[in-house]
N, C-alpha and C. Protein backbone atom coordinates (compact mmCIF):
# COMPACT_ATOMS: atom_id res chain seq x y z
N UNK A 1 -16.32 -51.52 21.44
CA UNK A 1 -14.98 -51.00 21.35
C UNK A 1 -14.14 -51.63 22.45
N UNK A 2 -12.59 -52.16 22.20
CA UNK A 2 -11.94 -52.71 23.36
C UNK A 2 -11.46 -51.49 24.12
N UNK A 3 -10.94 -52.27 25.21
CA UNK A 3 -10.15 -51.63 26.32
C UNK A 3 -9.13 -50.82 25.56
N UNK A 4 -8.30 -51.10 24.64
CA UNK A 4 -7.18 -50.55 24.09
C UNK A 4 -7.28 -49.20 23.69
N UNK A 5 -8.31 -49.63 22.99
CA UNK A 5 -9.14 -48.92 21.68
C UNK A 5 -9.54 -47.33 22.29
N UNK A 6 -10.28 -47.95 23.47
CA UNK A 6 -11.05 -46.34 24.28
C UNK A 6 -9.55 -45.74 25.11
N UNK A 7 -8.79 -46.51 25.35
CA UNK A 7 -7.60 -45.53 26.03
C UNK A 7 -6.91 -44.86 25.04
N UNK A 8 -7.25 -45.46 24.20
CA UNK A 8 -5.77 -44.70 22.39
C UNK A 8 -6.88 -43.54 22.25
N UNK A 9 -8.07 -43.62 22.31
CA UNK A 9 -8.82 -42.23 22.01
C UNK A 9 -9.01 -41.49 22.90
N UNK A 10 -9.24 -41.63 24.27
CA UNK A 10 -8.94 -40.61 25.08
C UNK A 10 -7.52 -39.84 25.30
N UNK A 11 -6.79 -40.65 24.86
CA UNK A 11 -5.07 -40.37 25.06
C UNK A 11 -5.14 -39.26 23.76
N UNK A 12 -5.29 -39.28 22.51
CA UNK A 12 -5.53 -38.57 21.72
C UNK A 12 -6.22 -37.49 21.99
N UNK A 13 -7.14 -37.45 22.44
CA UNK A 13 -8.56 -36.36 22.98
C UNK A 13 -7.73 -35.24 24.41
N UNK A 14 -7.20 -35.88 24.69
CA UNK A 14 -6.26 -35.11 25.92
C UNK A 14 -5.02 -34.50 25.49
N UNK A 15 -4.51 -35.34 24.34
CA UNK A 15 -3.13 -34.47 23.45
C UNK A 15 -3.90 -33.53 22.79
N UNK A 16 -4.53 -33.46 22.54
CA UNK A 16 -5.37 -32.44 21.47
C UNK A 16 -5.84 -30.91 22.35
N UNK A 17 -6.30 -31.50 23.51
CA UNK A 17 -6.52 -30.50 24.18
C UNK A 17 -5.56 -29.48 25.46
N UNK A 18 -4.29 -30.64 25.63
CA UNK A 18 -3.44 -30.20 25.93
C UNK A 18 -2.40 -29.57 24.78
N UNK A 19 -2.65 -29.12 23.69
CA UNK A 19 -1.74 -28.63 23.01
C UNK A 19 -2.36 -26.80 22.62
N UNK A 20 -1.42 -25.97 22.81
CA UNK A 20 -2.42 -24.21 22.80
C UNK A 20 -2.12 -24.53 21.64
N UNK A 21 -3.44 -23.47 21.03
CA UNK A 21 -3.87 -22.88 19.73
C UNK A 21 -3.62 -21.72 19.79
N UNK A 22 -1.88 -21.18 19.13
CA UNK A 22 -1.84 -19.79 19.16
C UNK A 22 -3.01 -19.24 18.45
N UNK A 23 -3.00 -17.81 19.05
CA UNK A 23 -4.38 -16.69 18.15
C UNK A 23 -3.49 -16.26 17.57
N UNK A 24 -4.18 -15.89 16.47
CA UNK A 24 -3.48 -14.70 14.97
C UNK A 24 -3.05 -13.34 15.95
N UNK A 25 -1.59 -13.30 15.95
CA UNK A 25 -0.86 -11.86 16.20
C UNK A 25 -1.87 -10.66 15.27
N UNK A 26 -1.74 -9.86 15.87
CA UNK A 26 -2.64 -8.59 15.42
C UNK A 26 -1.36 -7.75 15.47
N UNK A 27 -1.93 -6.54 14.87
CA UNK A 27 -0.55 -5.32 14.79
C UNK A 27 -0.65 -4.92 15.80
N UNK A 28 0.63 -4.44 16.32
CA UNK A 28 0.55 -3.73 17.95
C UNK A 28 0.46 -2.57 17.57
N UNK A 29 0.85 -2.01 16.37
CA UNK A 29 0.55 -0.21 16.35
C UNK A 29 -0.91 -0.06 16.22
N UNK A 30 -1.80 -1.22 15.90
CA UNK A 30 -3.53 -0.95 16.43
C UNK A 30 -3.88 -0.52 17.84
N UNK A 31 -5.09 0.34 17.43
CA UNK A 31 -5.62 0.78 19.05
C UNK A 31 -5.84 -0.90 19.99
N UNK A 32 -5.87 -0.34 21.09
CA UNK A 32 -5.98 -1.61 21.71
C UNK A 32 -7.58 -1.86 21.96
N UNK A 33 -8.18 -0.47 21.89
CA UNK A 33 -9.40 -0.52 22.03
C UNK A 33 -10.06 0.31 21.09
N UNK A 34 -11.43 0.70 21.34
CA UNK A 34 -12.03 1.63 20.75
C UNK A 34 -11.42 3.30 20.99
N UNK A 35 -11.03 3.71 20.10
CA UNK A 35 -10.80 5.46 20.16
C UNK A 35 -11.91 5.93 20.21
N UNK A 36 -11.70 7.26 21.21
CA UNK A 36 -13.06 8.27 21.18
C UNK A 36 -13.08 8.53 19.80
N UNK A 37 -14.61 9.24 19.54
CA UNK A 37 -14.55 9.66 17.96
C UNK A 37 -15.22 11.08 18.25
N UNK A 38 -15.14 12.26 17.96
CA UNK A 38 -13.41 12.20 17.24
C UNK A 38 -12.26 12.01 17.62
N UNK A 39 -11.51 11.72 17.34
CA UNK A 39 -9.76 11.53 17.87
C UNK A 39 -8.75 12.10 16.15
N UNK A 40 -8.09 13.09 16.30
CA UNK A 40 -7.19 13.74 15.72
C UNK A 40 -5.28 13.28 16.43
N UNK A 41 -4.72 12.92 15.66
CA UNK A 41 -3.90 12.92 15.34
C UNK A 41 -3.14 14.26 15.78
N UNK A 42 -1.90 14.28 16.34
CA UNK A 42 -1.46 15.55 16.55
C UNK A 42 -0.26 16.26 15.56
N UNK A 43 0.43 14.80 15.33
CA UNK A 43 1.46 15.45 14.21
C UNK A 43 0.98 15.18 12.58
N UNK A 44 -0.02 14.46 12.49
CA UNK A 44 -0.50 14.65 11.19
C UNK A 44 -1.94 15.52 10.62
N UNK A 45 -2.82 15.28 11.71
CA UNK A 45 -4.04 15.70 11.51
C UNK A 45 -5.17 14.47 11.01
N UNK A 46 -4.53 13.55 10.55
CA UNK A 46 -5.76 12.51 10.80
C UNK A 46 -6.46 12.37 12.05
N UNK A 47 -7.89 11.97 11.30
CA UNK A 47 -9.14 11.97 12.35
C UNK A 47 -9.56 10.46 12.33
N UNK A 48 -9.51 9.79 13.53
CA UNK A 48 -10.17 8.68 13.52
C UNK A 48 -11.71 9.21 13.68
N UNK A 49 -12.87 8.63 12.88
CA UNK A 49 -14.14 8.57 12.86
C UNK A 49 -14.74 7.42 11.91
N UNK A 50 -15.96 7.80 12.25
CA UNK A 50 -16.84 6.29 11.77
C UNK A 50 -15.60 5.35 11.71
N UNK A 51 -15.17 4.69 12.38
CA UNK A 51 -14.28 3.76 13.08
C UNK A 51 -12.65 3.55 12.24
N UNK A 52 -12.46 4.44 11.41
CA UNK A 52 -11.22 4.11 10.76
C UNK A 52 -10.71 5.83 10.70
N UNK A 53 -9.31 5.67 10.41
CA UNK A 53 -8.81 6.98 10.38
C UNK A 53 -8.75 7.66 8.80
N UNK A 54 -8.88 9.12 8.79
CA UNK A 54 -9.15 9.50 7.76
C UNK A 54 -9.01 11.06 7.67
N UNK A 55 -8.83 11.72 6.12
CA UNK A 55 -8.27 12.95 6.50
C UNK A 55 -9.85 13.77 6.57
N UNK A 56 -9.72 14.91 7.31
CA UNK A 56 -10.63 16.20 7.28
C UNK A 56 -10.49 17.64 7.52
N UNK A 57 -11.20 18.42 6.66
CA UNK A 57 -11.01 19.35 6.32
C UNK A 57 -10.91 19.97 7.57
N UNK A 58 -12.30 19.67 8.92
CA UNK A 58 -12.01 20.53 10.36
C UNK A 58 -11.60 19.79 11.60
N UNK A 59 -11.28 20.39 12.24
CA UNK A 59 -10.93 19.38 13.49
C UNK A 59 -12.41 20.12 14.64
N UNK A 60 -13.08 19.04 14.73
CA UNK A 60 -14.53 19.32 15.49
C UNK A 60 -13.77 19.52 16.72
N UNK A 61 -14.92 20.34 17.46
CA UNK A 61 -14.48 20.74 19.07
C UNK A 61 -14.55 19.52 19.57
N UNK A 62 -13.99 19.50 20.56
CA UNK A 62 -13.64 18.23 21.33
C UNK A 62 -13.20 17.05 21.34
N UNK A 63 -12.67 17.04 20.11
CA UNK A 63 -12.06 15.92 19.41
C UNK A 63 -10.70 16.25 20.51
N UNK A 64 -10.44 14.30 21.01
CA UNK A 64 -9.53 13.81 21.63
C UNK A 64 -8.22 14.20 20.95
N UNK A 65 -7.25 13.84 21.30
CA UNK A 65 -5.98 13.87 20.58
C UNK A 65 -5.19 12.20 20.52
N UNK A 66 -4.61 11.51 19.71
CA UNK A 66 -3.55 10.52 19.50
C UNK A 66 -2.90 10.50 18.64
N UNK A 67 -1.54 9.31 18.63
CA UNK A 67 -0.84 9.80 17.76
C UNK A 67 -1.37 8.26 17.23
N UNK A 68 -1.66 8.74 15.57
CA UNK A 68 -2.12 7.40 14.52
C UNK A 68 -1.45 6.45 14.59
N UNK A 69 -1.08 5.47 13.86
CA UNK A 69 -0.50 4.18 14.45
C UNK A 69 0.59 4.73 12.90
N UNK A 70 0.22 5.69 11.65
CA UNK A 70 1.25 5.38 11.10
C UNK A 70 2.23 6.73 11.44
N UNK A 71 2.25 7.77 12.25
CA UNK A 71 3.22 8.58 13.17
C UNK A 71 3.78 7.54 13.96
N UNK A 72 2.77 6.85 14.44
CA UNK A 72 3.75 6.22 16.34
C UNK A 72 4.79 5.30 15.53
N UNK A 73 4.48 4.50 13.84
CA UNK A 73 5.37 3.76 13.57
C UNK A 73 7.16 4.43 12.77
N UNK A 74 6.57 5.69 12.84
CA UNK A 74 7.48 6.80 11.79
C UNK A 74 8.27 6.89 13.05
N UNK A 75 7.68 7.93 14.64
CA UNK A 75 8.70 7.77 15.35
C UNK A 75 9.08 6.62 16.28
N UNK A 76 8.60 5.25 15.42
CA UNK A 76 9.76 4.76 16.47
C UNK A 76 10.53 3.98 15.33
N UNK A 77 10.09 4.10 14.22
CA UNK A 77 11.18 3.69 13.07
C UNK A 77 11.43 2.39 13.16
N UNK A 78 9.85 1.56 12.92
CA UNK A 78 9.80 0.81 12.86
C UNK A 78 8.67 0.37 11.78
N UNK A 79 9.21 -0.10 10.67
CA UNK A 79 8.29 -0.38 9.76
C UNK A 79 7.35 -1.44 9.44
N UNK A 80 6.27 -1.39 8.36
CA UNK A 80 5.48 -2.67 8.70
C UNK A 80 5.81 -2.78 7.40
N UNK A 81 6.15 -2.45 5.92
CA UNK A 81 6.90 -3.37 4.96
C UNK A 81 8.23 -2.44 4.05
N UNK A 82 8.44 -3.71 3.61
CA UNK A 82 10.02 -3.39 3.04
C UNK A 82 9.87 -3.08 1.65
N UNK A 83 10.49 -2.36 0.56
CA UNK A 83 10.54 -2.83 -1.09
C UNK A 83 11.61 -2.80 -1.15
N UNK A 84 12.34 -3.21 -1.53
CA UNK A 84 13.72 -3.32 -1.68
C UNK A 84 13.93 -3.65 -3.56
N UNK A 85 14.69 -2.79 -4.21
CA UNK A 85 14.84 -2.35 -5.57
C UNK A 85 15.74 -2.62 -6.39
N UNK A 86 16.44 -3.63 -7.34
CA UNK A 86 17.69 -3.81 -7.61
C UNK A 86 17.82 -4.33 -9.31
N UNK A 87 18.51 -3.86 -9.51
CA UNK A 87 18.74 -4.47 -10.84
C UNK A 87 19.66 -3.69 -11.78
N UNK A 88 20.40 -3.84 -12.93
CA UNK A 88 20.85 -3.12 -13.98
C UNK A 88 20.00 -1.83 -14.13
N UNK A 89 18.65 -2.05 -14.85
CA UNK A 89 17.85 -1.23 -14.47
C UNK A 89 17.66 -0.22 -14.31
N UNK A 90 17.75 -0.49 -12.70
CA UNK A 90 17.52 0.22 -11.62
C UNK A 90 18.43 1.75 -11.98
N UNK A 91 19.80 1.73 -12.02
CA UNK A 91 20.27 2.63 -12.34
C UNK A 91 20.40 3.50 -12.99
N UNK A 92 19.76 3.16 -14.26
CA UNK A 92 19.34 4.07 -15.52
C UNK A 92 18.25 4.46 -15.58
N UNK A 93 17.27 4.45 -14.68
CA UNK A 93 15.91 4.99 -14.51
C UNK A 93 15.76 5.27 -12.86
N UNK A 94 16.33 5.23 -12.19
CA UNK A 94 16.07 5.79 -10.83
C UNK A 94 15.26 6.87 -10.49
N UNK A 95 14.96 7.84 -10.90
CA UNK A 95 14.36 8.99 -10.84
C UNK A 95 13.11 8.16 -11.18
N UNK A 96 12.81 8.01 -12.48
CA UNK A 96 11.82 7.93 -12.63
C UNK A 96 10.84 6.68 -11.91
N UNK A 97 11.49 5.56 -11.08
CA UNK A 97 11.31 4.84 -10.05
C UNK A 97 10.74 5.19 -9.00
N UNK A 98 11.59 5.90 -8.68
CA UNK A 98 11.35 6.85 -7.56
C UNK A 98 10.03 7.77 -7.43
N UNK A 99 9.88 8.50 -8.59
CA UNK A 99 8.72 9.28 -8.62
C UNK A 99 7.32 8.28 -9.18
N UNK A 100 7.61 7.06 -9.23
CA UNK A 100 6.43 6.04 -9.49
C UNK A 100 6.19 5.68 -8.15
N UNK A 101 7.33 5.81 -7.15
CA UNK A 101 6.99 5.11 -5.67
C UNK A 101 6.38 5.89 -4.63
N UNK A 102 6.37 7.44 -5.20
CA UNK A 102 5.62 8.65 -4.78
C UNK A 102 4.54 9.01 -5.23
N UNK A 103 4.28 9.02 -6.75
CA UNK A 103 2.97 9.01 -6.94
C UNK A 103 1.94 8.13 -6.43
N UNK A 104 2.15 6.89 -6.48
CA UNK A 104 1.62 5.48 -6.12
C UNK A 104 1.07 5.76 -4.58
N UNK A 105 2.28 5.99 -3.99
CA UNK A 105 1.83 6.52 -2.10
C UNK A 105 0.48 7.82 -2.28
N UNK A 106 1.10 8.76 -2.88
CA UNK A 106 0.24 10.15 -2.95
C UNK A 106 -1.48 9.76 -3.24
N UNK A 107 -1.20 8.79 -4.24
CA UNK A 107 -2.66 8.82 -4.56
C UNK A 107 -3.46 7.61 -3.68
N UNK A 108 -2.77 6.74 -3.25
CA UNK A 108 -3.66 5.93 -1.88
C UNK A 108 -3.90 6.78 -0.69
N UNK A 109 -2.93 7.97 -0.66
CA UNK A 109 -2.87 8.40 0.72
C UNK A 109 -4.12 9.20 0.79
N UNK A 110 -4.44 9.68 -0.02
CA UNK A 110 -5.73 10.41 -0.23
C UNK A 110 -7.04 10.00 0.62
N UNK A 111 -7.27 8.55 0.50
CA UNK A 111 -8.10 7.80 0.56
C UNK A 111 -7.17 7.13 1.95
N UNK A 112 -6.27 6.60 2.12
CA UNK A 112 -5.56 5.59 3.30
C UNK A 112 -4.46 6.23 3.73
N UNK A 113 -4.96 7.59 4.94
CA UNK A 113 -3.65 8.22 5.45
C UNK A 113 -3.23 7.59 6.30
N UNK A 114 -3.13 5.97 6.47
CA UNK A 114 -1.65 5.49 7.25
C UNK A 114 -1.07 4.84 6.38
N UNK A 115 -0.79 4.58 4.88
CA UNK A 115 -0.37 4.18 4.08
C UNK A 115 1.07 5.31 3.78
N UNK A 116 1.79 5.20 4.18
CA UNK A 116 2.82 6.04 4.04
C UNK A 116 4.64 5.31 3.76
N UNK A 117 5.12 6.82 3.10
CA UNK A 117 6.26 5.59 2.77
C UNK A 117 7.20 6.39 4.08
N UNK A 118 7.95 5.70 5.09
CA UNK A 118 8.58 5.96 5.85
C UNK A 118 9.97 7.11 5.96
N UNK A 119 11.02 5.75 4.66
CA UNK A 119 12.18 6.38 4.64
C UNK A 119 12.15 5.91 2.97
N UNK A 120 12.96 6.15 2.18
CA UNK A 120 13.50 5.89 0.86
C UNK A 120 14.78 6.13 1.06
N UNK A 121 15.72 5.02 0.81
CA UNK A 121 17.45 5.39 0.75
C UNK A 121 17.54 4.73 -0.42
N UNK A 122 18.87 5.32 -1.14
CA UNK A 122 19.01 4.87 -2.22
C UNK A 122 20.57 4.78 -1.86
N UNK A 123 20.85 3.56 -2.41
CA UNK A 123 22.58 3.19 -1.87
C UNK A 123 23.00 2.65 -3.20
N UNK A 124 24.03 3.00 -3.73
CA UNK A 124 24.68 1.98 -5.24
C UNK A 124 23.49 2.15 -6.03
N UNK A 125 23.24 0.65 -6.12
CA UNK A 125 22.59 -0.05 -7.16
C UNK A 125 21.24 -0.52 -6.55
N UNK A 126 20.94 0.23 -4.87
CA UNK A 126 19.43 -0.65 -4.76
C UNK A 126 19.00 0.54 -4.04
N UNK A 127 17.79 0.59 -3.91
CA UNK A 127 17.07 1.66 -3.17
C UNK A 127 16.22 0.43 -2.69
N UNK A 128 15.49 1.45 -1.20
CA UNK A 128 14.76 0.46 -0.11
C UNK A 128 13.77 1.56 0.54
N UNK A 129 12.70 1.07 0.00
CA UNK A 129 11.50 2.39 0.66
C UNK A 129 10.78 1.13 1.99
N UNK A 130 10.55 1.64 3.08
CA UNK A 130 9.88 1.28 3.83
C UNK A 130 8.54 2.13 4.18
N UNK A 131 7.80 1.73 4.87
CA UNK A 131 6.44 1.69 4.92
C UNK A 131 5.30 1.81 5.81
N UNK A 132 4.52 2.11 6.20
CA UNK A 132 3.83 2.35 7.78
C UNK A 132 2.89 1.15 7.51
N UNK A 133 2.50 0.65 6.56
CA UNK A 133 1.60 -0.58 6.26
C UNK A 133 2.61 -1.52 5.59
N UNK A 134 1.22 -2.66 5.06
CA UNK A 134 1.78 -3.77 4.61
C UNK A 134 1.22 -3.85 3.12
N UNK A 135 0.04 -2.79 3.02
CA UNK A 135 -0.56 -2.73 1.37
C UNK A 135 0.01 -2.22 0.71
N UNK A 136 0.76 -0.90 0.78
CA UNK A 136 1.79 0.38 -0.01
C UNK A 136 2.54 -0.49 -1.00
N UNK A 137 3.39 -0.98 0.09
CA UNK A 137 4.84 -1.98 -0.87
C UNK A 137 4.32 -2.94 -1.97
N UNK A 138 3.10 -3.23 -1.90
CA UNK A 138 2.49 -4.21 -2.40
C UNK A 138 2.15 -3.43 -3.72
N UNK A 139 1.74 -2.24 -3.38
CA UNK A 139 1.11 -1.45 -4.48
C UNK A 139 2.18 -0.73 -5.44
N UNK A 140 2.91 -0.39 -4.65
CA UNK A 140 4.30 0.12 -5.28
C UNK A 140 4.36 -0.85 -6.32
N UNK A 141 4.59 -2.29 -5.83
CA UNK A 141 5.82 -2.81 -6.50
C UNK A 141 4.65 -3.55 -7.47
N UNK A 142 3.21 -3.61 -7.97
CA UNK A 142 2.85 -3.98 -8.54
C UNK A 142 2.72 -2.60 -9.97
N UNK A 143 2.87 -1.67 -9.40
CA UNK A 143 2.87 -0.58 -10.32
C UNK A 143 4.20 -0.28 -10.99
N UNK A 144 5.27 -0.80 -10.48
CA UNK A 144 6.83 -1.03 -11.12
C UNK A 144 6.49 -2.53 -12.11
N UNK A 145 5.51 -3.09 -12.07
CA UNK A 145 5.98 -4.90 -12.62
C UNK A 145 4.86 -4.14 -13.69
N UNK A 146 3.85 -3.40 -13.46
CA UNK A 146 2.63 -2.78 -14.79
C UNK A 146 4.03 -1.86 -15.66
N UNK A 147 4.64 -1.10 -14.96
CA UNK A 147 4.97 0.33 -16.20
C UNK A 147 6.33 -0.81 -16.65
N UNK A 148 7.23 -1.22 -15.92
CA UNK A 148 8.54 -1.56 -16.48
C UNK A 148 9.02 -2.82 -16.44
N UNK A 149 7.64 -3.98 -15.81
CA UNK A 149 8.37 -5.45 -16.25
C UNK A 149 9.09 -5.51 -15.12
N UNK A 150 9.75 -6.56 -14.90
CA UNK A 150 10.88 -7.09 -13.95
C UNK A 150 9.68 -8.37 -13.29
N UNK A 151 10.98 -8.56 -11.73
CA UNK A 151 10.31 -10.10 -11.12
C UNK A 151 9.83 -9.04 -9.74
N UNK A 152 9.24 -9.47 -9.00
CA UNK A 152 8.57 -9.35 -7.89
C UNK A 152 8.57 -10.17 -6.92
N UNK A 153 8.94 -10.27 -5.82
CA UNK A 153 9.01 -11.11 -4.80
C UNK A 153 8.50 -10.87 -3.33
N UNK A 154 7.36 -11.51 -2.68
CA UNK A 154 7.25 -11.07 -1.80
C UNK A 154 6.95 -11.93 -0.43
N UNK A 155 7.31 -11.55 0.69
CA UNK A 155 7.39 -12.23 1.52
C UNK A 155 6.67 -12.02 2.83
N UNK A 156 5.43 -12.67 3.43
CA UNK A 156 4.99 -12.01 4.61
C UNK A 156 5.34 -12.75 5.84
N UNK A 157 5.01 -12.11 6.53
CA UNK A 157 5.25 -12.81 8.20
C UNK A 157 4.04 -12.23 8.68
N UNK A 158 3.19 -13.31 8.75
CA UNK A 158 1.98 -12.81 9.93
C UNK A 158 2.40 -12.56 11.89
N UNK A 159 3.30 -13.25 12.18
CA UNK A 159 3.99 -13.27 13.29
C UNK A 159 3.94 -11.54 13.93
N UNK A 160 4.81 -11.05 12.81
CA UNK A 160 5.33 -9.94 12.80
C UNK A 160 4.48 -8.73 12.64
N UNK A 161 3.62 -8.97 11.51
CA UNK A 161 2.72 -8.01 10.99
C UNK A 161 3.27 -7.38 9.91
N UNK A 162 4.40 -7.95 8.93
CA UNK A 162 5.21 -7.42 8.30
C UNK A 162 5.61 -8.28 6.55
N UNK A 163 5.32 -7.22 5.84
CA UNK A 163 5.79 -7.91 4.54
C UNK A 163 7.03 -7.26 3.72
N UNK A 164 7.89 -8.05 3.58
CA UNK A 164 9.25 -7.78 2.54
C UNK A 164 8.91 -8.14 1.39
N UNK A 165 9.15 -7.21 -0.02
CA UNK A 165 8.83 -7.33 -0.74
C UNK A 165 10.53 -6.78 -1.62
N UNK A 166 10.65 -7.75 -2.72
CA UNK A 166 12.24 -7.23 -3.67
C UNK A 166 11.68 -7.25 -5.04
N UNK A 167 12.08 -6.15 -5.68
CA UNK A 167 11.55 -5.97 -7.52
C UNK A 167 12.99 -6.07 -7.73
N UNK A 168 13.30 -6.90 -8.83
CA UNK A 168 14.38 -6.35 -9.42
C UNK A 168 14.04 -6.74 -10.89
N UNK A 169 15.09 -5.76 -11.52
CA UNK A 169 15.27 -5.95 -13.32
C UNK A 169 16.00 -5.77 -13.72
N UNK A 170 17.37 -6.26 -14.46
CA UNK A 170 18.17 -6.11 -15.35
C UNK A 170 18.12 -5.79 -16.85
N UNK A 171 18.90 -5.04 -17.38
CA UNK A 171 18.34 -4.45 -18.38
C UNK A 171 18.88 -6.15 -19.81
């Protein structure tokens, strides 16, 4: 190998290693560490155990107290996804939208109590449910594209920890 040759590859070998490798952002409303187990929830009653949070019927003695990551995201009103709702549509079936975007929550929540829908506003012609996760919106809006058709759009940001998601349908 020439002289040239071994300096162009070490020069390479040193850009390579002088350049950071961001790490994958994680959610900040995650524990930072391990929670005692038990750990209860104070304004909801979820129990973190066997390592994920979940609902139960008792709250065992000595179970710690925290607030879940989908309370701490409710009060600080800050969501982890968007659905955002629009179309002709939209207006002539709203109710019944609406109570597809509640059932849909109700019956994951069963099974995934930080899956929650935050706020629901309904303004004009669009309603916008936000979310304590990033699966809900996902589920919502695949259960609006099963019962009534329309487009689906969705958008993540791993950065953030956050997915926007827009259904719309015109009639």
């Amino acid at each position: 190998m020439k002289q040239r040759d071994i300096h162009q590859s070490e020069q390479r070998h040193d850009t390579i290693k002088s350049h950071h490798i961001e790490e994958h952002r994680h959610d900040p409303y995650k524990a930072r560490g391990k929670l005692y187990e038990p750990t209860v929830c104070p304004q909801c009653a979820a129990m973190f155990q066997n390592g994920r949070w979940q609902w139960a019927k008792d709250t065992p003695k000595g179970a710690q107290s925290h607030v879940c990551p989908a309370c701490h995201r409710t009060n600080d009103k800050y969501p982890a996804g968007e659905l955002t709702l629009s179309g002709s549509f939209l207006a002539a079936h709203a109710a019944e939208i609406i109570g597809l975007a509640r059932n849909t929550e109700e019956a994951g929540r069963r099974e995934h109590p930080l899956q929650r829908i935050m706020r629901l506003e309904q303004a004009g012609d669009r309603i916008v449910i936000t979310t304590t996760d990033i699966h809900l919106p996902r589920r919502i809006g695949h259960a609006l594209v099963d019962a009534y058709k329309g487009d689906l759009d969705t958008h993540y940001s791993d950065a953030d920890c956050f997915v926007r998601m827009t259904w719309k349908r015109d009639t």
